[in-house]
Protein backbone atom coordinates (compact mmCIF):
# COMPACT_ATOMS: atom_id res chain seq x y z
CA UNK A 1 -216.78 -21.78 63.44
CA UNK A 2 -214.29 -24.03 61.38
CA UNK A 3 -212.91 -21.90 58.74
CA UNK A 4 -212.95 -25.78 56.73
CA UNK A 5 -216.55 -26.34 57.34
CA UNK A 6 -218.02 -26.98 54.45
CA UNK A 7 -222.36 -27.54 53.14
CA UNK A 8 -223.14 -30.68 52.51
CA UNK A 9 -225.06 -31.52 48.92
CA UNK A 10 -227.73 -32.87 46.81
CA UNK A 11 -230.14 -30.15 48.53
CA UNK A 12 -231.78 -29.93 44.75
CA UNK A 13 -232.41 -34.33 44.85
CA UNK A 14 -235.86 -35.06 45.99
CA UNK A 15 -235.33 -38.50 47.76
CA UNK A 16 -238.71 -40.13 46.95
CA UNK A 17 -240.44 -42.06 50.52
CA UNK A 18 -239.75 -45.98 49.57
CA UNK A 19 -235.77 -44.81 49.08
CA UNK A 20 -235.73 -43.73 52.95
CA UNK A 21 -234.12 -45.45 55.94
CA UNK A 22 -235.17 -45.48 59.25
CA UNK A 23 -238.18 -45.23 61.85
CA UNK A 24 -241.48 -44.12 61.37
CA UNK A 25 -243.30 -40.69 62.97
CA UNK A 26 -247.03 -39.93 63.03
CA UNK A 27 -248.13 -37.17 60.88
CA UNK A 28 -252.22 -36.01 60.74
CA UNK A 29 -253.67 -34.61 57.92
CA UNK A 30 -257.03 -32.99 57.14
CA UNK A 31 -258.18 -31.14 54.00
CA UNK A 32 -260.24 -29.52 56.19
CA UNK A 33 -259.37 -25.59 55.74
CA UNK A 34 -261.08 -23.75 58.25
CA UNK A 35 -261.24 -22.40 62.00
CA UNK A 36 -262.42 -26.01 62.49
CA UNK A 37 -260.04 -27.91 60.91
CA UNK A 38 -257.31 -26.16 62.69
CA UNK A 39 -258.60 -27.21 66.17
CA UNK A 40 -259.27 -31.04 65.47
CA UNK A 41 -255.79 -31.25 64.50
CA UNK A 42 -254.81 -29.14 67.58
CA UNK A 43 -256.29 -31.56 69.44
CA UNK A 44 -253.98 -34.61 67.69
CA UNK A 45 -250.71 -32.91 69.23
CA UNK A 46 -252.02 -30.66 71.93
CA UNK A 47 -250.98 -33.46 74.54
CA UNK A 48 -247.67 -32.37 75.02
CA UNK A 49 -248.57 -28.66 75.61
CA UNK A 50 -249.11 -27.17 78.88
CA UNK A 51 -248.04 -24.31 81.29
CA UNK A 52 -247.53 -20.83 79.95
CA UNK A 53 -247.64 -21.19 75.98
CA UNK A 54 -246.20 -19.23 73.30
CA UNK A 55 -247.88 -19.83 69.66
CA UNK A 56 -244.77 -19.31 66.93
CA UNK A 57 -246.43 -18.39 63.64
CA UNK A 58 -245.32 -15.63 60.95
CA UNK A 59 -247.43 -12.77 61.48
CA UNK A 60 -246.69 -11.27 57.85
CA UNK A 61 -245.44 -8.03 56.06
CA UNK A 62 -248.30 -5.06 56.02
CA UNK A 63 -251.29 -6.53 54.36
CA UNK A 64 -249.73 -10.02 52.85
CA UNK A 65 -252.33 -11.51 51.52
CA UNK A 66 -251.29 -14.87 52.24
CA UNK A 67 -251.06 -15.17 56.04
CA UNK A 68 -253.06 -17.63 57.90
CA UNK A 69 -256.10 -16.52 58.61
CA UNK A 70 -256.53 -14.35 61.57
CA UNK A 71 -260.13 -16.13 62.63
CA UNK A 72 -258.76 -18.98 62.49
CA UNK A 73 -256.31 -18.48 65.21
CA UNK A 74 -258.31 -16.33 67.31
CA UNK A 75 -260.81 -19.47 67.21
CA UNK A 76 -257.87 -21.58 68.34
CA UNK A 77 -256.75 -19.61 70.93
CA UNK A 78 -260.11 -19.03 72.65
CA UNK A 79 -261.09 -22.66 72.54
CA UNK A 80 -258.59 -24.47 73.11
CA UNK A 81 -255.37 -22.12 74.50
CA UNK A 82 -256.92 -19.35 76.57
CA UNK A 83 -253.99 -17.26 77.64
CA UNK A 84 -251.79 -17.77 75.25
CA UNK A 85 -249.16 -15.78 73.40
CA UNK A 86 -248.12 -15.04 69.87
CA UNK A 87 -244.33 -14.75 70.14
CA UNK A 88 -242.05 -12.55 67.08
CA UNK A 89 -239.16 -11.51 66.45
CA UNK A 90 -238.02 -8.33 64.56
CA UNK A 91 -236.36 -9.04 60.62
CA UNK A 92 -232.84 -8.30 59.52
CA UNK A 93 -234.43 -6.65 56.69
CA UNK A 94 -235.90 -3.34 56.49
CA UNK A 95 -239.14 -3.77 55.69
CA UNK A 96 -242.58 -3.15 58.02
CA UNK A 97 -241.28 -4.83 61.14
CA UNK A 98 -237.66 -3.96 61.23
CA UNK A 99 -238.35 -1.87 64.26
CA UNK A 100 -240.24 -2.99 67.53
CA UNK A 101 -242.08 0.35 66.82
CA UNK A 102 -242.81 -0.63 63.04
CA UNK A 103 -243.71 -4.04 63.64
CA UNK A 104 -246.25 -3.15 66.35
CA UNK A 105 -248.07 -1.09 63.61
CA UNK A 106 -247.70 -4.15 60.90
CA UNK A 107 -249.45 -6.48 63.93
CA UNK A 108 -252.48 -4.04 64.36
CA UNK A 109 -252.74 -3.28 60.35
CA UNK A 110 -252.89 -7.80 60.04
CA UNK A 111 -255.49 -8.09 62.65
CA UNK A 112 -252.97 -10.00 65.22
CA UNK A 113 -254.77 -7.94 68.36
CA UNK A 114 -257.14 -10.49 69.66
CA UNK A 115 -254.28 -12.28 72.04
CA UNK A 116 -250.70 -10.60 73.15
CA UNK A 117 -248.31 -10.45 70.87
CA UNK A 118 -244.73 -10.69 72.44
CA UNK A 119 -241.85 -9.48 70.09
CA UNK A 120 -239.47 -10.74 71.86
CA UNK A 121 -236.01 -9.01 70.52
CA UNK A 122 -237.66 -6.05 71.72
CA UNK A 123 -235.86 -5.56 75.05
CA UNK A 124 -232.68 -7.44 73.78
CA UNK A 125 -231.46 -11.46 73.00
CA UNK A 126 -230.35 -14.19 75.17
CA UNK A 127 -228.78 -17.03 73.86
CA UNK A 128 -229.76 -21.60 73.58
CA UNK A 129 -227.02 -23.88 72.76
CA UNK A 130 -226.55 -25.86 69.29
CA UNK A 131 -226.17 -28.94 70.23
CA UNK A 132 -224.26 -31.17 67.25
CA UNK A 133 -224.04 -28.13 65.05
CA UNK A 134 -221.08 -27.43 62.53
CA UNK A 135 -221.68 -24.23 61.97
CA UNK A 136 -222.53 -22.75 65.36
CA UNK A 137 -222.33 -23.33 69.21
CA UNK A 138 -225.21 -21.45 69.87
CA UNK A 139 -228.08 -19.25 68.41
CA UNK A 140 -229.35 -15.90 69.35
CA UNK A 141 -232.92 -15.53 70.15
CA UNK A 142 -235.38 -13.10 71.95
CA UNK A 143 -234.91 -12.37 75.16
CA UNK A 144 -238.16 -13.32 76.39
CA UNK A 145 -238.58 -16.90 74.18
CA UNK A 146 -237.22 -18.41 77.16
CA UNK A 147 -239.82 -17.37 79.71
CA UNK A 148 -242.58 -19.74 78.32
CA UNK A 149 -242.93 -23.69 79.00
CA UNK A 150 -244.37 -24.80 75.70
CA UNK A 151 -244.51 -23.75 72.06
CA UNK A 152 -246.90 -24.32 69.54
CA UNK A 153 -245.40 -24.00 65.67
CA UNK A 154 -248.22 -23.07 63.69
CA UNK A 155 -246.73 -22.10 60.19
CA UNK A 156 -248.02 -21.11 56.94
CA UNK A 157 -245.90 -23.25 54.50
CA UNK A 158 -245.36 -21.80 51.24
CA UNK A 159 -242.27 -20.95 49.26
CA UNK A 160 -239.19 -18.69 50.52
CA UNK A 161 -236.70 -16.99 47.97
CA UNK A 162 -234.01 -18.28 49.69
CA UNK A 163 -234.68 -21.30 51.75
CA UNK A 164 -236.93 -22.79 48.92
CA UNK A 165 -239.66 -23.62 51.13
CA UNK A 166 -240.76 -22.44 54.36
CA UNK A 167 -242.41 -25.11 56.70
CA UNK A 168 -241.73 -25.56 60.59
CA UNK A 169 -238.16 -25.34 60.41
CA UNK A 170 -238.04 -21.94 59.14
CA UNK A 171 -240.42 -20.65 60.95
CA UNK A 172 -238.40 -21.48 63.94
CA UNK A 173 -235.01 -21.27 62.40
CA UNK A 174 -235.33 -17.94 60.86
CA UNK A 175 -238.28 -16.69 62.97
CA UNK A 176 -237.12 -17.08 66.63
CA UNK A 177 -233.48 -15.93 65.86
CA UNK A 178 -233.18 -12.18 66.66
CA UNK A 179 -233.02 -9.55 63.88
CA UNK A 180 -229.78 -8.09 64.52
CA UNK A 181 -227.62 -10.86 65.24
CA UNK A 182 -229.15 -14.31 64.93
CA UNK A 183 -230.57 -13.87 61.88
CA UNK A 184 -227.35 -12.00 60.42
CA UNK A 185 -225.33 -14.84 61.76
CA UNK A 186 -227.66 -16.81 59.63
CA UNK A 187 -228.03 -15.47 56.25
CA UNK A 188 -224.19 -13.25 55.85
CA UNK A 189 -220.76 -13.76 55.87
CA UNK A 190 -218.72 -11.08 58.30
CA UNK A 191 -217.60 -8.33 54.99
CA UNK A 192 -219.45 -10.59 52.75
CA UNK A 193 -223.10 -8.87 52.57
CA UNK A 194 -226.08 -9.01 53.94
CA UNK A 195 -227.72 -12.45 51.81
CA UNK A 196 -224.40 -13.86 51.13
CA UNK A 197 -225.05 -17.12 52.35
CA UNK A 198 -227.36 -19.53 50.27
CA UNK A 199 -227.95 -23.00 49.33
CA UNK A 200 -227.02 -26.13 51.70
CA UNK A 201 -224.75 -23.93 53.94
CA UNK A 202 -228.06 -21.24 53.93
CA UNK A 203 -230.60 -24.89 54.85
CA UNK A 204 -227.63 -25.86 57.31
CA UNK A 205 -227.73 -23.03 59.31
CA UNK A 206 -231.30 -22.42 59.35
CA UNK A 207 -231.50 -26.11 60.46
CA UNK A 208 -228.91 -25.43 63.47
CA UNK A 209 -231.18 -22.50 64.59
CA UNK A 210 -234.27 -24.77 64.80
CA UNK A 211 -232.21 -27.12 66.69
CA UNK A 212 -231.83 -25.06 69.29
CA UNK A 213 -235.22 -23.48 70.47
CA UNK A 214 -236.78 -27.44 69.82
CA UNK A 215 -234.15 -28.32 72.38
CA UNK A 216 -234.91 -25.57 74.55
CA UNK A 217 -238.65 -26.50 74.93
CA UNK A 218 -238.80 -30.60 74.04
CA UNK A 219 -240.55 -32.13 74.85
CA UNK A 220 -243.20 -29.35 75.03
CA UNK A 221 -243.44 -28.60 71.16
CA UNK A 222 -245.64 -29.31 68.86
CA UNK A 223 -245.88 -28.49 64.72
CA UNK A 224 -249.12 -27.69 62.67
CA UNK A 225 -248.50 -26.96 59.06
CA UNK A 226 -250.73 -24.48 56.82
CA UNK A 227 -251.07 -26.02 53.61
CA UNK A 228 -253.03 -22.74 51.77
CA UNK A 229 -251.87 -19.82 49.48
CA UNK A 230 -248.59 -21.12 49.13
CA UNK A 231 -247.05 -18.39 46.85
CA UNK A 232 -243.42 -19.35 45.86
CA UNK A 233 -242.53 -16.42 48.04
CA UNK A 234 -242.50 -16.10 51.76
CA UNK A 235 -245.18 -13.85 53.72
CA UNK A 236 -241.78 -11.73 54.27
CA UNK A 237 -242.74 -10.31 51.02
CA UNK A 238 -246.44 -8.94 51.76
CA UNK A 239 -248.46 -7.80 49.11
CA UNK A 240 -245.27 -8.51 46.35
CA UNK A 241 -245.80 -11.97 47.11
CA UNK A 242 -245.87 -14.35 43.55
CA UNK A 243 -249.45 -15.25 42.18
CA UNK A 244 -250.48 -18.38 43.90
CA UNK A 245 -250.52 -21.09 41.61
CA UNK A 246 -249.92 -23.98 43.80
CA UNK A 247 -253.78 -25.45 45.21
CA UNK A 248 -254.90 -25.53 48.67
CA UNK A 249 -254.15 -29.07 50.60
CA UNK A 250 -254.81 -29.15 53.94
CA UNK A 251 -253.57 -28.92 57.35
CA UNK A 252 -250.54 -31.62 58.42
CA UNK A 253 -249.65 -32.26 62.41
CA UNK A 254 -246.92 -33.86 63.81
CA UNK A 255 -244.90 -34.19 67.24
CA UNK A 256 -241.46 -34.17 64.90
CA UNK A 257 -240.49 -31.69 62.85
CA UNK A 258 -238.95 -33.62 60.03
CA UNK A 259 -241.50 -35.45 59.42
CA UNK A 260 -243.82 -32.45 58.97
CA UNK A 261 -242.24 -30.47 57.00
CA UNK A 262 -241.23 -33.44 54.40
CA UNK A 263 -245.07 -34.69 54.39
CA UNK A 264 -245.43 -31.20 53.25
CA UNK A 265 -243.05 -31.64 50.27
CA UNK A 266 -243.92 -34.84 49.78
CA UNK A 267 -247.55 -33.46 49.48
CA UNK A 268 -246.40 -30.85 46.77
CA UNK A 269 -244.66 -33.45 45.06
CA UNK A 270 -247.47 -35.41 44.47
CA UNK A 271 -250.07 -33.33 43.85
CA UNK A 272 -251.79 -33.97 40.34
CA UNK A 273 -251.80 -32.37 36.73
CA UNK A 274 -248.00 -30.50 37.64
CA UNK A 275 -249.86 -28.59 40.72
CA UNK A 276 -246.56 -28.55 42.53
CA UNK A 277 -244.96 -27.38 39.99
CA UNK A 278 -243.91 -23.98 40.57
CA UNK A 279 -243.36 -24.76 44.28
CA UNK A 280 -240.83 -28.35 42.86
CA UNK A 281 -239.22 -25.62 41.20
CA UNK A 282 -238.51 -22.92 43.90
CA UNK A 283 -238.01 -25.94 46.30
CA UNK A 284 -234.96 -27.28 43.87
CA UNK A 285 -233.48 -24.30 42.19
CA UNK A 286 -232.72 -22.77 46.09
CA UNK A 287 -231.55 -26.37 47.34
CA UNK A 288 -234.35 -26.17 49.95
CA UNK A 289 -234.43 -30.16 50.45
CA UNK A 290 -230.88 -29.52 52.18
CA UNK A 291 -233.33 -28.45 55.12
CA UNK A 292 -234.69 -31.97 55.19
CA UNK A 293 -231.23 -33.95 54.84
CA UNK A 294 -229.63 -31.52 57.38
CA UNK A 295 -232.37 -32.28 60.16
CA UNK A 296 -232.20 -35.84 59.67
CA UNK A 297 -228.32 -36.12 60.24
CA UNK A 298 -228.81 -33.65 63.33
CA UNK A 299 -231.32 -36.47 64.76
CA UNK A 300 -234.25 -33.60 64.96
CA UNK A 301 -236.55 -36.39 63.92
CA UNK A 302 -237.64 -38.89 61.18
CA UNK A 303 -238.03 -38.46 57.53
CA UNK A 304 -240.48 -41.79 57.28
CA UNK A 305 -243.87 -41.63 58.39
CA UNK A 306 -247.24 -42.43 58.93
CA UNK A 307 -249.40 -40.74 57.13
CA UNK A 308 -253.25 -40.81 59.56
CA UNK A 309 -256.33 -39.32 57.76
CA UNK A 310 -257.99 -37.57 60.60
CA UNK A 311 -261.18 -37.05 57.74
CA UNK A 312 -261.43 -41.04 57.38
CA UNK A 313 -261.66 -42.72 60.31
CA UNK A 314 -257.66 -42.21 60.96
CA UNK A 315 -256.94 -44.22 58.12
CA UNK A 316 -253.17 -44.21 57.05
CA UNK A 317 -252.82 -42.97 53.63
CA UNK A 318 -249.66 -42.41 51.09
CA UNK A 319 -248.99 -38.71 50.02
CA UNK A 320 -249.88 -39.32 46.58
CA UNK A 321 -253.41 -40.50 48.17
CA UNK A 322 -253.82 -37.56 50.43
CA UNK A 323 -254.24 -34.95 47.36
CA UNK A 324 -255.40 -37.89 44.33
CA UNK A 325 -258.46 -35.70 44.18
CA UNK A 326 -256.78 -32.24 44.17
CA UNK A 327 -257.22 -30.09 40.94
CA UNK A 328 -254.24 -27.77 39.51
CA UNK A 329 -255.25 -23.86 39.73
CA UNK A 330 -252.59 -22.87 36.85
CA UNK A 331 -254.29 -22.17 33.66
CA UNK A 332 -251.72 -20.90 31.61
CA UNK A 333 -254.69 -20.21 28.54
CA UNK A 334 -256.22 -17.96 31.24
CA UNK A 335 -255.32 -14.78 33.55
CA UNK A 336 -257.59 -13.53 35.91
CA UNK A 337 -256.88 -10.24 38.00
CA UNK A 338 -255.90 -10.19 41.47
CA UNK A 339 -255.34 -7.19 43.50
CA UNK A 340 -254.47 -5.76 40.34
CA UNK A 341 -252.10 -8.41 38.68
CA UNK A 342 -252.41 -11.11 36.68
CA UNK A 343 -252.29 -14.61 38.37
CA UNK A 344 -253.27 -17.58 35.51
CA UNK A 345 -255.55 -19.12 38.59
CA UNK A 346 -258.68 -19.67 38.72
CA UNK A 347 -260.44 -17.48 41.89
């Protein structure tokens, strides 16, 4: 690395959709929640899939609450990708899956034993270039990523403590990086500790990461994004997770990254009666959008879209349109209990 690299900026400036240049990606949305839901808009992507497949999706802390839901993938995988694999990685944190051992235990606790489940740091990394990157020249991953031909991205979005947000890009960025030296090359400075890296340079590098394993399997990738229990915090943080007081959307599909994961903020920032607030302000005060910005100057995709209502005859639809109907959960004049803490959301 360039000891005069430096972050870019502006990663807490939402850039509203009519102020963006460029071309145009398909994105498919559903508000559909459920085991069905998830396979119709399998079934909008799944084209590009094919040969041995390995299904990225965060598998959660010991009994997160917030995980996507278990049936729902085990419907997916028996219908429509028989033979599949769920592929992990270890963290750099010690928590219930800092160990191969550990994290085996965490899988069987979440219900994640209906389909293998390949960690695949286990037996050691192997490295895929960064192509355009300013930070690195390559990434370490698991060993094993390399030994499938397609990859599905199937990520519960929600908020991260760090990275602001956590769509497709940090599910791949963070989650395919191995946890002893991918992920520390990520997050920490050599003598500097081991979160001392944050903001744009934190979205930069996360960004870099995700370049790499969607270079390594393009055009065989595909992105599905979980638009339920976002909590502000990440599934990293199990059953501390924040209250959830962000409402359910929907599912969102695309064959591009960047266009995902913004319809996904663009989603949150449109949502009704300040429903995205808490997420607006996690998303802002970490300088998540940097993880947009970044993508789009790496070329990982298109920040303009087309947004196609699967529900309505494939109509295309604005954002703002897409949840126009959604009601805010957050009731600050009332606290309900949940798993023993008090949430100000309606259950």
């Amino acid at each position: 690395m360039n000891k005069k690299t430096v972050p870019g900026k502006d990663g807490n400036k939402y850039v509203p959709f009519e102020k963006r240049t460029g071309d145009f990606s398909i994105v498919y949305f559903t508000r559909d929640l459920s085991a069905d839901g998830l396979k119709k808009i399998y079934d909008r992507v799944s084209s590009v899939i094919s040969g041995k497949t390995a299904i990225k999706l965060h598998t959660g802390e010991a009994e997160g609450p917030n995980i996507i839901p278990r049936p729902w993938v085990r419907s997916l995988v028996e219908d429509r990708l028989p033979g599949a694999t769920i592929v992990e990685t270890n963290t750099y944190y010690e928590g219930s899956r800092y160990t191969t051992e550990a994290h085996r235990k965490t899988l069987e606790i979440n219900g994640w034993n209906f389909c293998p489940v390949d960690i695949t740091d286990a037996d050691g990394v192997t490295t895929f270039p960064v192509k355009g990157g300013k930070w690195f020249t390559e990434m370490h991953v698991g060993k094993t990523l390399p030994d499938y031909d397609s990859l599905l991205v199937l990520t519960h979005f929600k908020g991260h403590t760090m990275g602001g947000f956590g769509g497709s890009n940090k599910n791949i960025g963070i989650g395919c990086a191995d946890g002893r030296i991918g992920k520390r090359d990520i997050h920490s400075c050599p003598g500097a500790g081991m979160w001392s890296i944050a903001e744009e340079e934190l979205m930069e590098r996360i960004s870099e990461s995700t370049k790499a394993t969607v270079d390594h399997f393009a055009p065989h990738i595909c992105y599905i994004n979980t638009m339920r229990n976002m909590s502000v915090s990440c599934d990293c943080e199990g059953a501390e997770a924040e209250p959830v007081v962000t409402p359910d959307v929907g599912f969102v599909a695309s064959l591009d990254i960047l266009a995902a994961d913004n319809a996904c903020v663009d989603l949150i920032y449109s949502l009704p009666g300040g429903g995205g607030k808490a997420m607006i302000e996690r998303i802002e005060t970490r300088h998540g959008l940097r993880q947009l910005s970044y993508m789009k100057e790496l070329g990982m995709g298109n920040d303009r879209y087309k947004l196609i209502d699967i529900d309505n005859n494939d109509a295309e639809i604005t954002a703002a349109e897409a949840v126009s109907d959604v009601k805010p959960v957050w009731r600050p004049d009332k606290y309900n209990t949940f798993r023993g803490r008090n949430t100000g959301f309606d259950e």
